[in-house]
Structures are given as C-alpha cells and as structure tokens.
N, C-alpha and C. Protein backbone atom coordinates (compact mmCIF):
# COMPACT_ATOMS: atom_id res chain seq x y z
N UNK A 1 78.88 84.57 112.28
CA UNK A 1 80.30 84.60 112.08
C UNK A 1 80.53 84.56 110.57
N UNK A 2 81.61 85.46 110.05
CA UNK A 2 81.71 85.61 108.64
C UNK A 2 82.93 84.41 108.30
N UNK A 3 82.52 83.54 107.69
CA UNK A 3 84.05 82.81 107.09
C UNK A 3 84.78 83.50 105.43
N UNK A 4 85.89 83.78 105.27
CA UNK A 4 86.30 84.23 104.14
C UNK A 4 86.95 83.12 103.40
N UNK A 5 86.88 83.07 101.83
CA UNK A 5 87.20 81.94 101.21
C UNK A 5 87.68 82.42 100.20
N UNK A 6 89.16 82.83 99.60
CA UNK A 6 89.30 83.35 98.46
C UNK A 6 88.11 85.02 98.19
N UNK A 7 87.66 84.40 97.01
CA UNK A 7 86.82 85.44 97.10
C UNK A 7 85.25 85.12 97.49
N UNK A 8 84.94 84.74 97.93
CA UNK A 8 83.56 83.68 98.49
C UNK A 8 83.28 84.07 99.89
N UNK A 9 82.47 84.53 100.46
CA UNK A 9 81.87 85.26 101.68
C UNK A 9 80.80 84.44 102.45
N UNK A 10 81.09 83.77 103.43
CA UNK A 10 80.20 82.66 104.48
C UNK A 10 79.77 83.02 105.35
N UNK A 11 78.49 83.04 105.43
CA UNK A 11 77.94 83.41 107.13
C UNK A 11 78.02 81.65 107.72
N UNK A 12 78.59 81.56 108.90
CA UNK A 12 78.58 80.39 109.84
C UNK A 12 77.96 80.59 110.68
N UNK A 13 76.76 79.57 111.58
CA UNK A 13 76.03 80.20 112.55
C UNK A 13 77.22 79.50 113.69
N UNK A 14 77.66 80.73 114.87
CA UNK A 14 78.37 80.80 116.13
C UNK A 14 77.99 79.46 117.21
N UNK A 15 78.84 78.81 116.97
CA UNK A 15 78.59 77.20 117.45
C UNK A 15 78.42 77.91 119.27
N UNK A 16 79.00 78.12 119.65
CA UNK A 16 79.47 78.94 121.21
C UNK A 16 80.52 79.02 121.06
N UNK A 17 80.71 79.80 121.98
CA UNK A 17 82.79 79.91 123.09
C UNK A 17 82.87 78.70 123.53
N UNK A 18 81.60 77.84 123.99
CA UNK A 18 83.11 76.54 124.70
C UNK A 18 82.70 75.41 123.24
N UNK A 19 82.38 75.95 122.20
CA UNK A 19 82.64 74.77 121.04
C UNK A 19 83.99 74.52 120.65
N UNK A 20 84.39 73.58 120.23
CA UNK A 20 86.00 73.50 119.66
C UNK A 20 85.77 73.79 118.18
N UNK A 21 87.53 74.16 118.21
CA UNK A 21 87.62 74.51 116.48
C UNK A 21 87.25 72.98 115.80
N UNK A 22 86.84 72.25 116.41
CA UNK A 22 86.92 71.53 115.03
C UNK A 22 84.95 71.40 114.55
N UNK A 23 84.34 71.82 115.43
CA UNK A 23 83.00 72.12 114.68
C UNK A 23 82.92 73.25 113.66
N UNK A 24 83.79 74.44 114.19
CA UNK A 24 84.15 75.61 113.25
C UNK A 24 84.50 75.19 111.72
N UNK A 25 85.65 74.07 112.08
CA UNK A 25 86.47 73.49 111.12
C UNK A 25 85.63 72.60 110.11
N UNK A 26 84.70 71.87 110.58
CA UNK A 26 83.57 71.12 109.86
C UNK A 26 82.58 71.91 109.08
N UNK A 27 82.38 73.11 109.90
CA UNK A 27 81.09 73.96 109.10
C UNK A 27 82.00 74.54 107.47
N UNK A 28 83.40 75.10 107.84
CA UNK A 28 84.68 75.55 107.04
C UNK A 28 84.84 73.98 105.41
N UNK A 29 85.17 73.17 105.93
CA UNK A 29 84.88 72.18 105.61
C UNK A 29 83.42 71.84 104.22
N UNK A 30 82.65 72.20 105.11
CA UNK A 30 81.28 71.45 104.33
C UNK A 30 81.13 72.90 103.39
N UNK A 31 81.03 73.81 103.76
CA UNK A 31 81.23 75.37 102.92
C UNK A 31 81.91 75.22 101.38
N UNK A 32 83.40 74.86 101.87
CA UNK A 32 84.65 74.60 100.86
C UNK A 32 84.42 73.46 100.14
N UNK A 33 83.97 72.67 100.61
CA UNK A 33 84.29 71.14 99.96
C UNK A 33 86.07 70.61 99.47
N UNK A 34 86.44 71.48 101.03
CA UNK A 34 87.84 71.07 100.58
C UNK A 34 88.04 70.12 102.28
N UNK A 35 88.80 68.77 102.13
CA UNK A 35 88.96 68.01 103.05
C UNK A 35 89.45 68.79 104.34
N UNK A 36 89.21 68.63 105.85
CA UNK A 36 89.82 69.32 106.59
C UNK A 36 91.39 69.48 107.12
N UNK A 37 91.73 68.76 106.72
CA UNK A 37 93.29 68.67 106.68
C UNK A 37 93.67 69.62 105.89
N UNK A 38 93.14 70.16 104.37
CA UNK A 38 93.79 70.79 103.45
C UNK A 38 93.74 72.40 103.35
N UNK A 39 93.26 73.10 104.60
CA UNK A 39 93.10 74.07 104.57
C UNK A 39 93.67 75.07 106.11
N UNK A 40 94.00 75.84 106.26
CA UNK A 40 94.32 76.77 107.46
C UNK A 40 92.99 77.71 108.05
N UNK A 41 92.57 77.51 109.03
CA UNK A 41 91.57 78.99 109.76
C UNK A 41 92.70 79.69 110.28
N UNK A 42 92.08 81.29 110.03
CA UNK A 42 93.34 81.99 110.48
C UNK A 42 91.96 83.23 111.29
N UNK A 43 92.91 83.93 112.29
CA UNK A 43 91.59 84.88 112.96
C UNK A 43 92.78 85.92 113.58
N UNK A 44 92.26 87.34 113.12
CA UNK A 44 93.49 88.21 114.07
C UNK A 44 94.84 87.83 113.73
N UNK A 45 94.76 87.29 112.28
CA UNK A 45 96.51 86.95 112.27
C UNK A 45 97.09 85.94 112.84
N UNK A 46 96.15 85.00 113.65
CA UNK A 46 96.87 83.68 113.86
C UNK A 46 96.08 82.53 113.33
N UNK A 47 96.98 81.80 113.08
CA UNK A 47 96.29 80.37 112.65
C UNK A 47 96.25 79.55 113.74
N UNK A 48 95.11 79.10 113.70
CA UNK A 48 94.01 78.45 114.87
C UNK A 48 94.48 76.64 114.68
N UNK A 49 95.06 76.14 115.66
CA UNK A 49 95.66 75.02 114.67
C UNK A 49 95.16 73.67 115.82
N UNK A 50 94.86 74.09 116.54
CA UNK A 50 94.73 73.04 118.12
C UNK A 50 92.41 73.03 117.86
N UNK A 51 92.26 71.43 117.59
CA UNK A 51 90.79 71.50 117.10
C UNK A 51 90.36 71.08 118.29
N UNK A 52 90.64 70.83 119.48
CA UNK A 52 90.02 70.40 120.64
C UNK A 52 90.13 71.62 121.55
N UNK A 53 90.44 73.07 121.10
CA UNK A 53 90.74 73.90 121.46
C UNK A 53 89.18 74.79 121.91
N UNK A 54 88.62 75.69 122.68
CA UNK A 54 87.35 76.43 122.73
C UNK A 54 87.34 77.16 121.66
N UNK A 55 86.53 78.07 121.43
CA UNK A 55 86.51 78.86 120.44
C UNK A 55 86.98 80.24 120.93
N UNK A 56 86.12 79.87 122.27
CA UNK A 56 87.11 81.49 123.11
C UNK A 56 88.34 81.41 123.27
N UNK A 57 89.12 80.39 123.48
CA UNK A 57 90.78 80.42 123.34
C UNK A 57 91.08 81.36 122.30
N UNK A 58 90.44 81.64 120.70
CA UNK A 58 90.63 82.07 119.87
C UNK A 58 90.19 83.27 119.90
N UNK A 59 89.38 84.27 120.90
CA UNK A 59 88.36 85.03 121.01
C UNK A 59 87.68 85.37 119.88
N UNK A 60 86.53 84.03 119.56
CA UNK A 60 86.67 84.41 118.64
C UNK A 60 84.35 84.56 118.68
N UNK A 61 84.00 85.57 118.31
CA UNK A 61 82.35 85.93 118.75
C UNK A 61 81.68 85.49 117.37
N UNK A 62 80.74 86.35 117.95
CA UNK A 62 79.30 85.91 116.75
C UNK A 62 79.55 86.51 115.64
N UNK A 63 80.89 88.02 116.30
CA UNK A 63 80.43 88.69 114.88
C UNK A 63 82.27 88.71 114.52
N UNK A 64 82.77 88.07 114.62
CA UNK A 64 84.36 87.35 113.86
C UNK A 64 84.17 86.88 112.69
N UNK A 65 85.31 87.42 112.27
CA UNK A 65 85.50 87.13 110.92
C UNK A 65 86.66 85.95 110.30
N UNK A 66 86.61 85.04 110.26
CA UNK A 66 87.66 84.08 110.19
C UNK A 66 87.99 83.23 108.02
N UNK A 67 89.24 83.67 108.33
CA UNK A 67 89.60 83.40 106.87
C UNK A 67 90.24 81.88 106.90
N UNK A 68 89.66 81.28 105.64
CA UNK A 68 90.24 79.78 105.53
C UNK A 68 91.32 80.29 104.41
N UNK A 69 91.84 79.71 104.29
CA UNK A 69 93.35 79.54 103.39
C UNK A 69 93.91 78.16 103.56
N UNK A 70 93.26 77.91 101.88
CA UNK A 70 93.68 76.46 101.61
C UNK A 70 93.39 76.76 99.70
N UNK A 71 93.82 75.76 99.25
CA UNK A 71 93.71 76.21 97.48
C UNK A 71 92.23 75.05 97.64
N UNK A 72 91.62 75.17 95.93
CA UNK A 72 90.73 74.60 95.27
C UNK A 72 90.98 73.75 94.46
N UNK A 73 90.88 72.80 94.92
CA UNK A 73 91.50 71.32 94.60
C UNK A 73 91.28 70.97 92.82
N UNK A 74 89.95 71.79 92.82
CA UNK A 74 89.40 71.65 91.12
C UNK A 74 90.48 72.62 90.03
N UNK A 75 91.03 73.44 90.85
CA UNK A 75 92.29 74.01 89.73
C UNK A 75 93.42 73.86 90.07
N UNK A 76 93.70 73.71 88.59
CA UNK A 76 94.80 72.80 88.13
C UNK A 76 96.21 73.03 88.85
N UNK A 77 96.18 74.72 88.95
CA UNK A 77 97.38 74.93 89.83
C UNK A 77 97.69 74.12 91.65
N UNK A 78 96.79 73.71 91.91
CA UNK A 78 96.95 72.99 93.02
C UNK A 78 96.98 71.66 93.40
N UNK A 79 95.89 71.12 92.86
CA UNK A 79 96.05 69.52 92.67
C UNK A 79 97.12 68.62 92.41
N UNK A 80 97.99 68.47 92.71
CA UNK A 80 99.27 67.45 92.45
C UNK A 80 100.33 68.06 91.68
N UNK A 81 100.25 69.28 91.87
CA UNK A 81 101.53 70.68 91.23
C UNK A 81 102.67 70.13 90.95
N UNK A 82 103.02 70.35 89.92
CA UNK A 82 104.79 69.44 89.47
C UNK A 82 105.50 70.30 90.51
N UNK A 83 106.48 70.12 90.62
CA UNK A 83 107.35 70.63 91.03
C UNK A 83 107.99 72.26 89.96
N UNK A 84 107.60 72.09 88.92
CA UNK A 84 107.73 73.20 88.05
C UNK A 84 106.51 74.13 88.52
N UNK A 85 105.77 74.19 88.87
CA UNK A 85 104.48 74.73 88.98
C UNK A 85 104.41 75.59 90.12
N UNK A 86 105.10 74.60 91.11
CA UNK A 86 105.17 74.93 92.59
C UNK A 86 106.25 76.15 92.36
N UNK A 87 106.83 75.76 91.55
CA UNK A 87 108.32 76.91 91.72
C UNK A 87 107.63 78.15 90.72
N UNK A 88 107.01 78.46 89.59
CA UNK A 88 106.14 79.21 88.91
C UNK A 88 105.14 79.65 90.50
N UNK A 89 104.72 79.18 91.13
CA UNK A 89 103.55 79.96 91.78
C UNK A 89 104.47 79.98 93.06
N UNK A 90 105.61 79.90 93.53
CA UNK A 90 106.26 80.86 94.52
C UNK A 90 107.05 82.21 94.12
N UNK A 91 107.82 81.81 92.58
CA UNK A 91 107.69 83.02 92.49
C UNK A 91 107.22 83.89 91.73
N UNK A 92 105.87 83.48 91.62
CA UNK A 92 104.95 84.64 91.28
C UNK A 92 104.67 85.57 92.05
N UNK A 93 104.43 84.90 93.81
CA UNK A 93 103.99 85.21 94.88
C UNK A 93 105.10 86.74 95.10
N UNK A 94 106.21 86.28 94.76
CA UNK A 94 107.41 86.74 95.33
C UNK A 94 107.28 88.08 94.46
N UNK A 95 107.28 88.01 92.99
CA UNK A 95 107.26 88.88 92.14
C UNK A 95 106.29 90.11 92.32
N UNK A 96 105.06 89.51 92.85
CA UNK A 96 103.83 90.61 93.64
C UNK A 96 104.48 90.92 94.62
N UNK A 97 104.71 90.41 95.79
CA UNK A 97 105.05 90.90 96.82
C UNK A 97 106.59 92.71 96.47
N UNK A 98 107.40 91.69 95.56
CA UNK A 98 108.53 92.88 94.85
C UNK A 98 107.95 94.11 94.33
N UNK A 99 107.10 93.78 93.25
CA UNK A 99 106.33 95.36 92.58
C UNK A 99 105.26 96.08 93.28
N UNK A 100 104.47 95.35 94.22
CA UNK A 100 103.47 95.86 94.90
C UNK A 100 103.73 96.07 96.59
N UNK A 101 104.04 95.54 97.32
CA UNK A 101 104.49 95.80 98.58
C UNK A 101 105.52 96.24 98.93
N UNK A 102 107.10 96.28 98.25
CA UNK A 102 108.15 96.57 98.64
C UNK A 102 108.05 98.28 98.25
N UNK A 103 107.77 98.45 97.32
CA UNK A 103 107.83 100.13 96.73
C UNK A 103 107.42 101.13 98.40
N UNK A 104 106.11 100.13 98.55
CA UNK A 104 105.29 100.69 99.63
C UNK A 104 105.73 100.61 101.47
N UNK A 105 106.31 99.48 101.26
CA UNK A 105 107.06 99.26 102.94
C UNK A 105 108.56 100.32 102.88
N UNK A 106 108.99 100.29 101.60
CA UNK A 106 110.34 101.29 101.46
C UNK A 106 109.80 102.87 101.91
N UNK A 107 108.72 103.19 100.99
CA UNK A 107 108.01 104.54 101.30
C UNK A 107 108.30 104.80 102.75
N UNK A 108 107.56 103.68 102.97
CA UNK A 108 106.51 104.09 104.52
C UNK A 108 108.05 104.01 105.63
N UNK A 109 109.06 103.18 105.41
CA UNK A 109 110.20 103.78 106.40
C UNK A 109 110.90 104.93 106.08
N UNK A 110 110.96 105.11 104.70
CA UNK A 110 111.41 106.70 104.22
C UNK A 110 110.65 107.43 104.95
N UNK A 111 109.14 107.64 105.33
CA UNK A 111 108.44 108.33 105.64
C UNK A 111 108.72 108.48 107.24
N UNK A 112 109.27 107.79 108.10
CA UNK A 112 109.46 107.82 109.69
C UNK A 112 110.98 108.48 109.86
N UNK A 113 111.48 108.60 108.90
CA UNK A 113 112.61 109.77 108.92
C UNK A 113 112.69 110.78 108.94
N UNK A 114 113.22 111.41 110.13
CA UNK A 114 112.94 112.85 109.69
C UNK A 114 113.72 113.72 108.67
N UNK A 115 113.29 114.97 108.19
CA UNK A 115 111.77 115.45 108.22
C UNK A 115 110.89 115.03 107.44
N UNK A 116 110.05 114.54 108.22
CA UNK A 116 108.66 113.92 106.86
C UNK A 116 107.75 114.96 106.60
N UNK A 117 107.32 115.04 105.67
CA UNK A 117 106.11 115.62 105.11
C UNK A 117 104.89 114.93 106.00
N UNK A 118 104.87 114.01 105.72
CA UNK A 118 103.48 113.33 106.32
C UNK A 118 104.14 112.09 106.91
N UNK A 119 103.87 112.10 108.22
CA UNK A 119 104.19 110.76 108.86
C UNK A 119 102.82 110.03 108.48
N UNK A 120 103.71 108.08 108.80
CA UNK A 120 102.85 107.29 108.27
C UNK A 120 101.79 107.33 109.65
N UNK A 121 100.78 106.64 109.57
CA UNK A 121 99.92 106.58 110.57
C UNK A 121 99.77 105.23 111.01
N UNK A 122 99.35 104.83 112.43
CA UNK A 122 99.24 103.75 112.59
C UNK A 122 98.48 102.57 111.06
N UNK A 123 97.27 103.18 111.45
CA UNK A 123 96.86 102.50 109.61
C UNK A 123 97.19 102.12 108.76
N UNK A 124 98.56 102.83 108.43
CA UNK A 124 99.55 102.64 107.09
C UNK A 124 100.61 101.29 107.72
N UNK A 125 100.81 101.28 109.10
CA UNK A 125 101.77 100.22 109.44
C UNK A 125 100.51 98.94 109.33
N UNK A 126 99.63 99.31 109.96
CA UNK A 126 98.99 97.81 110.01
C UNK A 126 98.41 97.06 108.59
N UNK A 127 97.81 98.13 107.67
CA UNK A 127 97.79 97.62 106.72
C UNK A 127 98.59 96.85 105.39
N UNK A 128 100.11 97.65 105.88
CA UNK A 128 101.18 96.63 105.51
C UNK A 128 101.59 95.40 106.00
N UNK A 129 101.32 95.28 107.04
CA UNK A 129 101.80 93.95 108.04
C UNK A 129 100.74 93.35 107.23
N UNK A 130 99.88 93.51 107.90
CA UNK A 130 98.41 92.46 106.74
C UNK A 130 98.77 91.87 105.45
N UNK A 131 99.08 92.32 104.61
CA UNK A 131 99.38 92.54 103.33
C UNK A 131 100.26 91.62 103.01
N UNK A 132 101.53 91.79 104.27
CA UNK A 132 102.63 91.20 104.00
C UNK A 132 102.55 89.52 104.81
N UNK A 133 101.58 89.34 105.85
CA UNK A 133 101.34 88.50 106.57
C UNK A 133 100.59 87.38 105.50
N UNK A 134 99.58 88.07 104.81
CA UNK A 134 98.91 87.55 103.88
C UNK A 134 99.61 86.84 102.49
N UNK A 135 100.50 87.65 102.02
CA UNK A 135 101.45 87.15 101.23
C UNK A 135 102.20 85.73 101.88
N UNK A 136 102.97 85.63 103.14
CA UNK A 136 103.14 84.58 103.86
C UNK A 136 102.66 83.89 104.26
N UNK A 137 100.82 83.78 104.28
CA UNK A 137 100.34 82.77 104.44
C UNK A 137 100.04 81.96 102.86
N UNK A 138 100.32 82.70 101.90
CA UNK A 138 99.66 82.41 100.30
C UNK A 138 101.18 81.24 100.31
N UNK A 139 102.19 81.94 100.09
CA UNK A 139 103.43 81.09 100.32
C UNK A 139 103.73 79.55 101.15
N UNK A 140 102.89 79.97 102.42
CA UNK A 140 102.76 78.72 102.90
C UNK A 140 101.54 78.04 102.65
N UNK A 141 100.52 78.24 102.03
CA UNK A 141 99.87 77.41 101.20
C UNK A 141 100.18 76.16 99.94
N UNK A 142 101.52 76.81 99.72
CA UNK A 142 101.88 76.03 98.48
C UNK A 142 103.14 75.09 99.70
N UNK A 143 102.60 74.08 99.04
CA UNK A 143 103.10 73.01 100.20
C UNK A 143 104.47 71.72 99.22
N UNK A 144 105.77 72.48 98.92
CA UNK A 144 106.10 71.32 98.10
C UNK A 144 106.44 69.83 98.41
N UNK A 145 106.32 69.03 97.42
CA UNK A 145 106.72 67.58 98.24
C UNK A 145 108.10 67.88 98.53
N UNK A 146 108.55 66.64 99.40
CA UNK A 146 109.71 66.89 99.98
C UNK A 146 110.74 66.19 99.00
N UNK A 147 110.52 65.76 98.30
CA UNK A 147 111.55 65.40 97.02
C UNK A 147 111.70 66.15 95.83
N UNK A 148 111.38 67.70 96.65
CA UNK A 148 111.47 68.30 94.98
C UNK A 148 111.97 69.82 95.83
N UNK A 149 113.48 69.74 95.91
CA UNK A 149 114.37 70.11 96.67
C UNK A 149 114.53 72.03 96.17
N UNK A 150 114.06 71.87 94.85
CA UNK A 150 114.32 73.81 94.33
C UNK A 150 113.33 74.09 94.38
N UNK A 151 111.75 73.35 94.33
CA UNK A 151 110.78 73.89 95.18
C UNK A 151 110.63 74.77 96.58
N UNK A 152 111.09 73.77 97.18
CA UNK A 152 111.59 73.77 99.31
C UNK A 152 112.37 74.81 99.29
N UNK A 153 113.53 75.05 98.16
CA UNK A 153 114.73 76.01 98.38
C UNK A 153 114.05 77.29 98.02
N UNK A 154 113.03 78.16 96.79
CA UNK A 154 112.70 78.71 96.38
C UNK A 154 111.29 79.40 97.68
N UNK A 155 110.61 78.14 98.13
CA UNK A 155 109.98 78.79 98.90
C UNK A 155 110.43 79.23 100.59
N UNK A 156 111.57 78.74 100.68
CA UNK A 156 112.26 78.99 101.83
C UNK A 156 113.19 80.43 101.28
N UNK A 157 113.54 80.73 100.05
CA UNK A 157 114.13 81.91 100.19
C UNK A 157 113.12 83.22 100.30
N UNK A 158 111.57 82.66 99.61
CA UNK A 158 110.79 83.51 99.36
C UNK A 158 110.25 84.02 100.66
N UNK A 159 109.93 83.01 101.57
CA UNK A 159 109.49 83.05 103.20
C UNK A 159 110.64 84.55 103.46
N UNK A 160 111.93 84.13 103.62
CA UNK A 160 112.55 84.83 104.19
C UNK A 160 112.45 86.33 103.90
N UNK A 161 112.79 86.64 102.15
CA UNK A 161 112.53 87.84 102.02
C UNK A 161 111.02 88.39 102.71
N UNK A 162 110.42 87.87 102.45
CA UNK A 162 108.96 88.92 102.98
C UNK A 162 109.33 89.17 104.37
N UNK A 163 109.44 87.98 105.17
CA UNK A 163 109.78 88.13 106.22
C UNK A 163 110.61 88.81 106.58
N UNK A 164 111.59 89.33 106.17
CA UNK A 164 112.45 90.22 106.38
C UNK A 164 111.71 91.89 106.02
N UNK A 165 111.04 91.74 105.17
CA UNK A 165 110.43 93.10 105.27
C UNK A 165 109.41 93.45 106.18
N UNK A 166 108.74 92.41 106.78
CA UNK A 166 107.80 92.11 107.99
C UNK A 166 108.84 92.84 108.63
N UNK A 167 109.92 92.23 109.44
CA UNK A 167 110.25 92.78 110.55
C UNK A 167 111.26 93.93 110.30
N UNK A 168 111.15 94.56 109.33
CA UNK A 168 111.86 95.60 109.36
C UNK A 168 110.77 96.84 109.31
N UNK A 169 109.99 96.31 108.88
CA UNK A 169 108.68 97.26 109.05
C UNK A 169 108.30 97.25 110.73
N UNK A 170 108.03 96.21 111.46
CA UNK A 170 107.76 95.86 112.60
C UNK A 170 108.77 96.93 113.26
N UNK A 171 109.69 96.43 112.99
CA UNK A 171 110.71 97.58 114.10
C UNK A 171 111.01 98.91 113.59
N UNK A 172 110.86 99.17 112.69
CA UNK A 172 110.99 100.76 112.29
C UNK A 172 109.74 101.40 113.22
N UNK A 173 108.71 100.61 112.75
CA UNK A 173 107.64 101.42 113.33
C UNK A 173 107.91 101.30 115.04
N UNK A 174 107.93 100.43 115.55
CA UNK A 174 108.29 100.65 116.81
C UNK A 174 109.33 101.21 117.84
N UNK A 175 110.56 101.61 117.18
CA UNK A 175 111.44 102.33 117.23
C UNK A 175 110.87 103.78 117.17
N UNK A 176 109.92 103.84 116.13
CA UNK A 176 109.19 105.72 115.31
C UNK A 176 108.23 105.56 117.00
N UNK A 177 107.68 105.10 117.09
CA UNK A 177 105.88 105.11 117.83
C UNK A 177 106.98 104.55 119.16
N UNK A 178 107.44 104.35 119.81
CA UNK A 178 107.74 104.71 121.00
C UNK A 178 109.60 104.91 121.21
N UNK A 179 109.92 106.04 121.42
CA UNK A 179 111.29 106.53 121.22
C UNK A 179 111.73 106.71 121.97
C-alpha cells in the first residue's frame, strides 16, 4: 500500500481487510512522526475518520494508495500559527486556487456550451474536482483557534468559494454528460 505525505512516498505493508484504520493510522503515524490526532487519511476522496472501522469498509487493497494530510509540526508555518499566519496561509490557499484553478474550471464550462471546438472529457472534469477537492482539504488543514474570529471568518469564506466552484463544476458536467 502506497501512503502519500506531502511530497514523501511510503510503501505500508497491507495490515488485511478486516484490520482497522487505526493500525493503518499507526503505521501513518510512525512514517510522519506526526501525533495521530494531527493528521487526516484520505482514500478515493474520502476521509477515513471511524479507527475501529475494517479497512475494507474503506475498500481499501494491497495496491491503494492513501494520502495523509496533516502539516509538519517542525515548520514554522504550522506549529502554534498566530492568528496572522493562519489568515496569510488561507489566503494564499485562496489566491492559488483564483490564478490557477478558476481560469481552468471557467474554460472547461465555456467548453460544454455549445458549439465547442473540443468538448471537455471526462478526464478534464475529474481532474478538476481533484484539484479543487485537494485545495479543500489544504484549507481544512489549517485549523484556527477558536478565539481568533478573522481567522474562522477568512477560512469559512475561503471553504465556500472553492466550494462553490466544486459544485458548479459538478453540475455543469452532469447536466453536459447526461441530458
């Protein structure tokens, strides 16, 4: 089983199907050297969150690929983030997501209008959802305290926009692909 870590690539040996996530979560764990509380397994786009759970609940095999998403406690941007910091790295998040994904989710519904030159292809929808799913899990990584109120507000507006391009992508395409 491949674990993904930032940029860091893990082979895990496949505990079984009736192991629970939380042996998964321990091997994830001892890999990272990040506490198990402080990190997300995510597989197929969902986050795996129930540790008394099988592993087949998750379908998840020998040859799955499962991404942790959690920060690195040793840089500085994560470890006890002011509240200035937190608001600098949401909307940074936000600022990528604006110059690099929006140009491209705008395209790609221009493109399901007719007449297109080139319709998008399934490929082109899924690899945006990814993209954009991924961006929303980076977002919910940054976790602000709850007393630092334009943090919470900044990453709750930021959630929304992506999310809003999530499902406008979601339904264009499904509106285009079955009519």
């Amino acid at each position: 089983m491949l674990l993904k870590w930032q940029k860091q690539r893990f082979t895990v040996p496949f505990p079984g199907p009736a192991a629970p996530l939380a042996a998964l979560r321990h091997h994830a764990a001892e890999l990272s050297h990040l506490p198990p509380a402080a990190f997300k397994l995510v597989h197929a786009g969902a986050v795996m969150k129930d540790d008394a759970a099988p592993l087949s609940a998750y379908k998840l095999t020998e040859n799955s690929t499962v991404f942790l998403i959690g920060d690195d406690p040793t840089t500085p941007a994560s470890a006890s983030a002011s509240e200035h910091q937190s608001v600098s790295r949401i909307q940074a998040e936000l600022s990528s997501v604006r110059s690099q994904l929006t140009p491209h989710v705008h395209a790609f519904l221009a493109a399901l209008r007719p007449p297109s030159d080139i319709p998008p292809t399934p490929q082109d929808h899924t690899r945006l959802g990814e993209l954009l799913l991924q961006s929303l899990l980076r977002l919910d990584a940054i976790a602000p305290e709850r007393d630092w109120p334009t943090a919470r507000a900044e990453r709750k507006a930021a959630v929304r926009e992506v999310q809003e391009l999530l499902d406008n992508l979601d339904s264009a395409w499904a509106a285009y692909s079955n009519p």
